[in-house]
C-alpha atoms as a PDB file:
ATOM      1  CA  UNK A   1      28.178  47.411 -43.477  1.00  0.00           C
ATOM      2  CA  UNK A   2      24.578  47.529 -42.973  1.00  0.00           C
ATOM      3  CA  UNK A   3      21.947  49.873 -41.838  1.00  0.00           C
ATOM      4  CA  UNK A   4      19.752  47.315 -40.483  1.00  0.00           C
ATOM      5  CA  UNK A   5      16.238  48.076 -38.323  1.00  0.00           C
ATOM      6  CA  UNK A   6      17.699  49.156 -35.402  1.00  0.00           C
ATOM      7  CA  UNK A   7      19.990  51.740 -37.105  1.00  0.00           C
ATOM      8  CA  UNK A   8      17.120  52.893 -38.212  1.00  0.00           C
ATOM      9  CA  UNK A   9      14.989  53.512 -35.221  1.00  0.00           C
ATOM     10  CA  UNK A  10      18.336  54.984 -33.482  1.00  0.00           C
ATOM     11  CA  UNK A  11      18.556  57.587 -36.405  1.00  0.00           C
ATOM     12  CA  UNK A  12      14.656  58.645 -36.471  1.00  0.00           C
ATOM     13  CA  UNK A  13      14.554  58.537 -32.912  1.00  0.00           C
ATOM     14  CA  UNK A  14      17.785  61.450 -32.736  1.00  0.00           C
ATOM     15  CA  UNK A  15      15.971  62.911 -36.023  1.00  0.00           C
ATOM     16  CA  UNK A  16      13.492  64.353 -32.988  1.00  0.00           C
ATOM     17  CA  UNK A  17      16.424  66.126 -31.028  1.00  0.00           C
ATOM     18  CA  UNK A  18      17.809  68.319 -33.837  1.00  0.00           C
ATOM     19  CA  UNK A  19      17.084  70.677 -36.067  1.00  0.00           C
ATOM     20  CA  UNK A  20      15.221  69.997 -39.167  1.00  0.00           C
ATOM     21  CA  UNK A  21      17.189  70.344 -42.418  1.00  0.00           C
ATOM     22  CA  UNK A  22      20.064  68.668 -40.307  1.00  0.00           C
ATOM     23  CA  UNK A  23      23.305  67.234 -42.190  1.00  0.00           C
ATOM     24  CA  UNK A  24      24.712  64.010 -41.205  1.00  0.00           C
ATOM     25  CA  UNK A  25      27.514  61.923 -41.687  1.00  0.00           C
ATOM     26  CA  UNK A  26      28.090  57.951 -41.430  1.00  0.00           C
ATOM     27  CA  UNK A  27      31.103  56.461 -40.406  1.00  0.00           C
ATOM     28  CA  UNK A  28      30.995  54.053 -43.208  1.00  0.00           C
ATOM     29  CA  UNK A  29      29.274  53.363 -46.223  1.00  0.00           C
ATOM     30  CA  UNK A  30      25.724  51.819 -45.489  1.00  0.00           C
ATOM     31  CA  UNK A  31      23.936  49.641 -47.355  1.00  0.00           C
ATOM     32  CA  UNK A  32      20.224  49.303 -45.928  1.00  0.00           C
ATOM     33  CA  UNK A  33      18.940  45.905 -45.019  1.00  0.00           C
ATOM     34  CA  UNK A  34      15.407  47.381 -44.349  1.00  0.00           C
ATOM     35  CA  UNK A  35      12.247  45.476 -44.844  1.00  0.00           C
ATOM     36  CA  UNK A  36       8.223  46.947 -45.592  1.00  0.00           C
ATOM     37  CA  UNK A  37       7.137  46.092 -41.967  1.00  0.00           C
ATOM     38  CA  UNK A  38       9.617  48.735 -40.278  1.00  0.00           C
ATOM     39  CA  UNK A  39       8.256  51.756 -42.027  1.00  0.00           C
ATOM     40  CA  UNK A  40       4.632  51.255 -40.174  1.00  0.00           C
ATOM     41  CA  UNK A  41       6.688  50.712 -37.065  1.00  0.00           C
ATOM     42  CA  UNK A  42       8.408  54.541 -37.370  1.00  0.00           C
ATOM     43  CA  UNK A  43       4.925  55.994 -38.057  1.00  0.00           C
ATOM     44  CA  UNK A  44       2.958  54.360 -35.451  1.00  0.00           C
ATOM     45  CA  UNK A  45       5.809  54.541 -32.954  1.00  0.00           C
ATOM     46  CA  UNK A  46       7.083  58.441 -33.338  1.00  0.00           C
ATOM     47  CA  UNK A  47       4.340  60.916 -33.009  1.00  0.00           C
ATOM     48  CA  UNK A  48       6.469  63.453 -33.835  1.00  0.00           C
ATOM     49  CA  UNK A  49       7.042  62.747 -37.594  1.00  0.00           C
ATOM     50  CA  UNK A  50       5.594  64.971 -39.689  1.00  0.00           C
ATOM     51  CA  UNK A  51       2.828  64.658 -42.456  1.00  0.00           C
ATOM     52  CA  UNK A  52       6.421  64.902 -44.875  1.00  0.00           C
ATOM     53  CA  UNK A  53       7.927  62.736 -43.654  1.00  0.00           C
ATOM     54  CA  UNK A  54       5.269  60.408 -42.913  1.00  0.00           C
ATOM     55  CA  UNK A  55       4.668  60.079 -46.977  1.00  0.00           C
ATOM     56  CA  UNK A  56       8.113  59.648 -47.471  1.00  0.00           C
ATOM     57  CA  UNK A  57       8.612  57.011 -45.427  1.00  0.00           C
ATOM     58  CA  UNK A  58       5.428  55.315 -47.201  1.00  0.00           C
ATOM     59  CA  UNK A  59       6.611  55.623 -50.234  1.00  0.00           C
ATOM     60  CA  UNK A  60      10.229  54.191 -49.401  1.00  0.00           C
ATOM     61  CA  UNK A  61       7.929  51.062 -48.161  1.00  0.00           C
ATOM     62  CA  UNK A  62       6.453  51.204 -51.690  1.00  0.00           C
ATOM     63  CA  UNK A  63       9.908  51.069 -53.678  1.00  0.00           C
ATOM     64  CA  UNK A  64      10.556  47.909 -50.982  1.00  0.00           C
ATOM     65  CA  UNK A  65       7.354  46.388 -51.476  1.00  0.00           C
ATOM     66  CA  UNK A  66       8.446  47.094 -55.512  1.00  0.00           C
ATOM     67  CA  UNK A  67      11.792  45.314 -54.883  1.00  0.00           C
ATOM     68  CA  UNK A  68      13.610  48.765 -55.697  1.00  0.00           C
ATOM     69  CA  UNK A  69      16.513  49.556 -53.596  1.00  0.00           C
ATOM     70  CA  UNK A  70      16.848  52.406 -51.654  1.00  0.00           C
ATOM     71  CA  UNK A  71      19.852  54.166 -50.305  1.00  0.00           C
ATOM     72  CA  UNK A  72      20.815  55.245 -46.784  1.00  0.00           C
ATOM     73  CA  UNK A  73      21.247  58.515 -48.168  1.00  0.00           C
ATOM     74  CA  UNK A  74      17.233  58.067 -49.284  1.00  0.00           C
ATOM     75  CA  UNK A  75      16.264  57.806 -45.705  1.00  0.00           C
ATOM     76  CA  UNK A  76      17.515  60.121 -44.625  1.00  0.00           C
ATOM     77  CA  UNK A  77      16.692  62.608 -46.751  1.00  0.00           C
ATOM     78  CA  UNK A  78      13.096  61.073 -46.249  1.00  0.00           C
ATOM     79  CA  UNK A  79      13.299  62.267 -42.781  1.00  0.00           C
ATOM     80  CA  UNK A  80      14.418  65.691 -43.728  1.00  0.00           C
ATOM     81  CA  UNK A  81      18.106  65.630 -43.287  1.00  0.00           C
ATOM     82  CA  UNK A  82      18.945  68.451 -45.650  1.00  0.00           C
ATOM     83  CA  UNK A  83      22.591  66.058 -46.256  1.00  0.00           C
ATOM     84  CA  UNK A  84      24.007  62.653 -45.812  1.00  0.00           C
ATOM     85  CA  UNK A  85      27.177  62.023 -46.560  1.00  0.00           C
ATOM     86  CA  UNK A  86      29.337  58.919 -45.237  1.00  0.00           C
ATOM     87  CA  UNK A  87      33.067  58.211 -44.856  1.00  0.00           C
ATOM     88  CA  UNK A  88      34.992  54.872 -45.781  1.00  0.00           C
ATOM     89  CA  UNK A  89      38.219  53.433 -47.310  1.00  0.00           C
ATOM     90  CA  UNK A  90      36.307  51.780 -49.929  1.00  0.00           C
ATOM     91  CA  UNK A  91      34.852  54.798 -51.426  1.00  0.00           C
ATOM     92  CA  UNK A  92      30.938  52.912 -52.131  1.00  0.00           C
ATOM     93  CA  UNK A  93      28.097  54.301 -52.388  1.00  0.00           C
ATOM     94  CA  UNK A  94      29.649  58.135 -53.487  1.00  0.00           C
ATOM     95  CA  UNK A  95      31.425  58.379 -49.821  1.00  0.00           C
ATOM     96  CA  UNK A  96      34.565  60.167 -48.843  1.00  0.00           C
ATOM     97  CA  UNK A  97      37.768  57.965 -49.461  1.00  0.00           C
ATOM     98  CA  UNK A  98      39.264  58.405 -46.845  1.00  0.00           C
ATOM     99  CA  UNK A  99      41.010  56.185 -43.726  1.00  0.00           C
ATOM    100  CA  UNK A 100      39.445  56.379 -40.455  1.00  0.00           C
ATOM    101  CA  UNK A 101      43.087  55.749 -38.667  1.00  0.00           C
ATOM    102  CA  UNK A 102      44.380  58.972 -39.622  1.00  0.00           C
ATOM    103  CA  UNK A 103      43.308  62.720 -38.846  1.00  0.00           C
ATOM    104  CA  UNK A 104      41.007  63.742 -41.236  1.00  0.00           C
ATOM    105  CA  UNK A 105      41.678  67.459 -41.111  1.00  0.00           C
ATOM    106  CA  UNK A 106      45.791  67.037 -40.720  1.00  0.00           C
ATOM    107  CA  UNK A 107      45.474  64.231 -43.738  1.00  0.00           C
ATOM    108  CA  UNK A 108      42.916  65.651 -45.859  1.00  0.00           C
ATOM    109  CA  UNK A 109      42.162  68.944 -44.993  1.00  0.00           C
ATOM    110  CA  UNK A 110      38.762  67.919 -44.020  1.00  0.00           C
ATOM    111  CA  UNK A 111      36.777  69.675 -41.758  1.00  0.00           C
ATOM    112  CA  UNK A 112      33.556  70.280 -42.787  1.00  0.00           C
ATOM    113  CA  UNK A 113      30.740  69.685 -38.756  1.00  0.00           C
ATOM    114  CA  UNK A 114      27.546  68.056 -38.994  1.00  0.00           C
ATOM    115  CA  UNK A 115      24.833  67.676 -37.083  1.00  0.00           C
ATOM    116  CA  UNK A 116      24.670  64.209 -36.706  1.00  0.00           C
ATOM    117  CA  UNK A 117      27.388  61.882 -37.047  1.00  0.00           C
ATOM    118  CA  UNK A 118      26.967  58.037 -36.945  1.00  0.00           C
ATOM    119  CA  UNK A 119      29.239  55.386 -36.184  1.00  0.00           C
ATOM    120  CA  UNK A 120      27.431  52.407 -36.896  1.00  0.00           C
ATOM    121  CA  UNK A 121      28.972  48.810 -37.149  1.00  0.00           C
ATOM    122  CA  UNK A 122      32.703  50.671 -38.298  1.00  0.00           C
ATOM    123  CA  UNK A 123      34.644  51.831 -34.936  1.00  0.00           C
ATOM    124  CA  UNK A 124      35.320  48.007 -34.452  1.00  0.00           C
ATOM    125  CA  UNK A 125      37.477  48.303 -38.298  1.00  0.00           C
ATOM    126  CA  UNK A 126      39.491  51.077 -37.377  1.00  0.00           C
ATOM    127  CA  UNK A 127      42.795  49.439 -35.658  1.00  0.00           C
ATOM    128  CA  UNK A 128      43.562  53.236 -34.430  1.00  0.00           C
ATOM    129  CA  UNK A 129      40.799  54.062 -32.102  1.00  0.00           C
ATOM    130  CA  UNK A 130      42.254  57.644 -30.356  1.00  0.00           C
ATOM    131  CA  UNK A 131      41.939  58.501 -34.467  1.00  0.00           C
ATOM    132  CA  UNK A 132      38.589  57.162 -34.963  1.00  0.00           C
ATOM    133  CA  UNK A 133      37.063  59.092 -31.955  1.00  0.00           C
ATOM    134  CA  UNK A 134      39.330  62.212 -32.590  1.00  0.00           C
ATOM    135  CA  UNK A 135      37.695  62.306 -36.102  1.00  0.00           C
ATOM    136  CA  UNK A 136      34.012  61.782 -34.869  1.00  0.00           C
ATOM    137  CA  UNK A 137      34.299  64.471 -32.842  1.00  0.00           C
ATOM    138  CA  UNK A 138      35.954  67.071 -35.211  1.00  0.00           C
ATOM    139  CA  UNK A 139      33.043  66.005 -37.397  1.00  0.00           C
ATOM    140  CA  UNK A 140      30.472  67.204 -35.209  1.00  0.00           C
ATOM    141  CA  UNK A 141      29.094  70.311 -34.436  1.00  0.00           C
ATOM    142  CA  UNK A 142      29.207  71.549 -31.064  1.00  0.00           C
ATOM    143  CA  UNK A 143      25.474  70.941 -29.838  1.00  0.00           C
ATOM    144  CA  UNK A 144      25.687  68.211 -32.179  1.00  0.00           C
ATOM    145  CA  UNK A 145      24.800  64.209 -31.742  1.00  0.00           C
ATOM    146  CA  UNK A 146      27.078  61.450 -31.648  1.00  0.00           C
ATOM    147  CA  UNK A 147      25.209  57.629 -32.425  1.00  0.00           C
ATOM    148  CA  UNK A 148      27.488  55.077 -31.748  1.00  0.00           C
ATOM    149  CA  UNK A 149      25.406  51.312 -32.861  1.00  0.00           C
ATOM    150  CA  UNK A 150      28.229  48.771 -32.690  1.00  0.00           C
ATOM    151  CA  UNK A 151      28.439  44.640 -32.461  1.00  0.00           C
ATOM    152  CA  UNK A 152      28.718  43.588 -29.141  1.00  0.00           C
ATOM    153  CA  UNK A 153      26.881  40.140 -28.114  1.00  0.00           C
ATOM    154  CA  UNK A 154      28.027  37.052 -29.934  1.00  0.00           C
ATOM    155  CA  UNK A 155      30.813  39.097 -32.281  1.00  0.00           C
ATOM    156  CA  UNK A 156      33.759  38.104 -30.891  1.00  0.00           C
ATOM    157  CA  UNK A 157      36.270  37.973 -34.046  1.00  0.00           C
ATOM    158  CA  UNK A 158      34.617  40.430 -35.465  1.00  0.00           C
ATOM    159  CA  UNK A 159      36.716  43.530 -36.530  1.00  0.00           C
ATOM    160  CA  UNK A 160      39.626  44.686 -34.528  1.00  0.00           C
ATOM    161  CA  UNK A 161      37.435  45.450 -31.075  1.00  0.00           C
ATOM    162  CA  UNK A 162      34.812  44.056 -28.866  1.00  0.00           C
ATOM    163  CA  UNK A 163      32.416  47.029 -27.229  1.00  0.00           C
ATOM    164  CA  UNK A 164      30.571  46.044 -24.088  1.00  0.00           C
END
C-alpha cells in the first residue's frame, strides 16, 4: 500500500490534536509515494508545526530531492511521533506479522494502545470486517484517534469492500 499526499496531510493534520511524543500504528505496511513539492505544502499550510519539525520535514524533502527513500516510519518520527509501528500479513517494512481477520489480543496476545492508529488503503483487504474494526479499536487508546483513508471513487474491484 501507499502513503500517498493525502495520507500525509490527514496524519500531520491529527499530529495537531495529540500529544507530542505520540505512538502510532498503521494498519498496513506503507510505502511512501511522496514527492519534494508536498513538504512546502505542510509548512506553509500548518502553523502549528514546530521549528523541529519544520527542519525535519526539510530535510526529508532533501533526501527526495537526493533520490533517497524515506520510510513512513521517517515521517513520522519527523513529526515527533515518539513510535510508528504498522501491522500486515506480509511482514514488510519491520511490521507485525500478523492477520487483520483475527483478534489480535485472543491470537497473539497483542495488546499494546496507541495514540494514533491508521487504517489507510487496508480495511478494504480484510474479508472479516467486525475483526478489522474490533482490532483498531483495541489498538487505540481511549482519548485516542482513529484515521480511516480508504478507496472509494472509481475502485470498484478493488479489495474485498467498497466504502462510500
Amino acid at each position: 500500500m501507499t502513503f500517498n499526499p493525502l495520507a500525509a496531510l490527514n496524519c500531520v493534520e491529527v499530529s495537531n490534536l495529540i500529544n507530542k511524543q505520540s505512538k502510532v500504528i498503521d494498519i498496513g505496511s506503507q510505502t511512501p509515494t511522496l514527492g519534494p513539492d508536498l513538504f512546502d505544502r505542510l509548512i506553509n499550510k500548518y502553523d502549528f508545526l514546530d521549528n523541529q519539525q519544520i527542519l525535519n520535514l526539510k530535510n526529508l524533502k532533501k533526501e527526495i530531492i537526493n533520490k533517497k527513500n524515506i520510510s513512513t516510519k521517517k515521517f513520522f518520527l519527523s513529526l515527533n511521533f515518539s513510535n510508528y509501528e504498522s501491522i500486515d500479513v506480509n511482514g514488510a517494512y519491520n511490521s507485525f506479522l500478523y492477520d487483520l481477520n483475527f483478534d489480535l489480543i485472543e491470537k497473539y496476545d497483542f495488546n499494546q494502545v496507541y495514540d494514533l492508529v491508521i487504517n489507510n488503503g487496508t480495511g478494504e483487504h480484510v474479508f472479516n470486517q467486525f475483526s478489522l474494526l474490533k482490532n483498531i479499536h483495541q489498538l487505540c487508546k481511549v482519548s485516542g484517534i482513529m484515521l480511516h483513508i480508504l478507496p472509494f471513487i472509481d475502485w470498484i474491484n478493488h479489495g474485498f469492500y467498497n466504502f462510500n
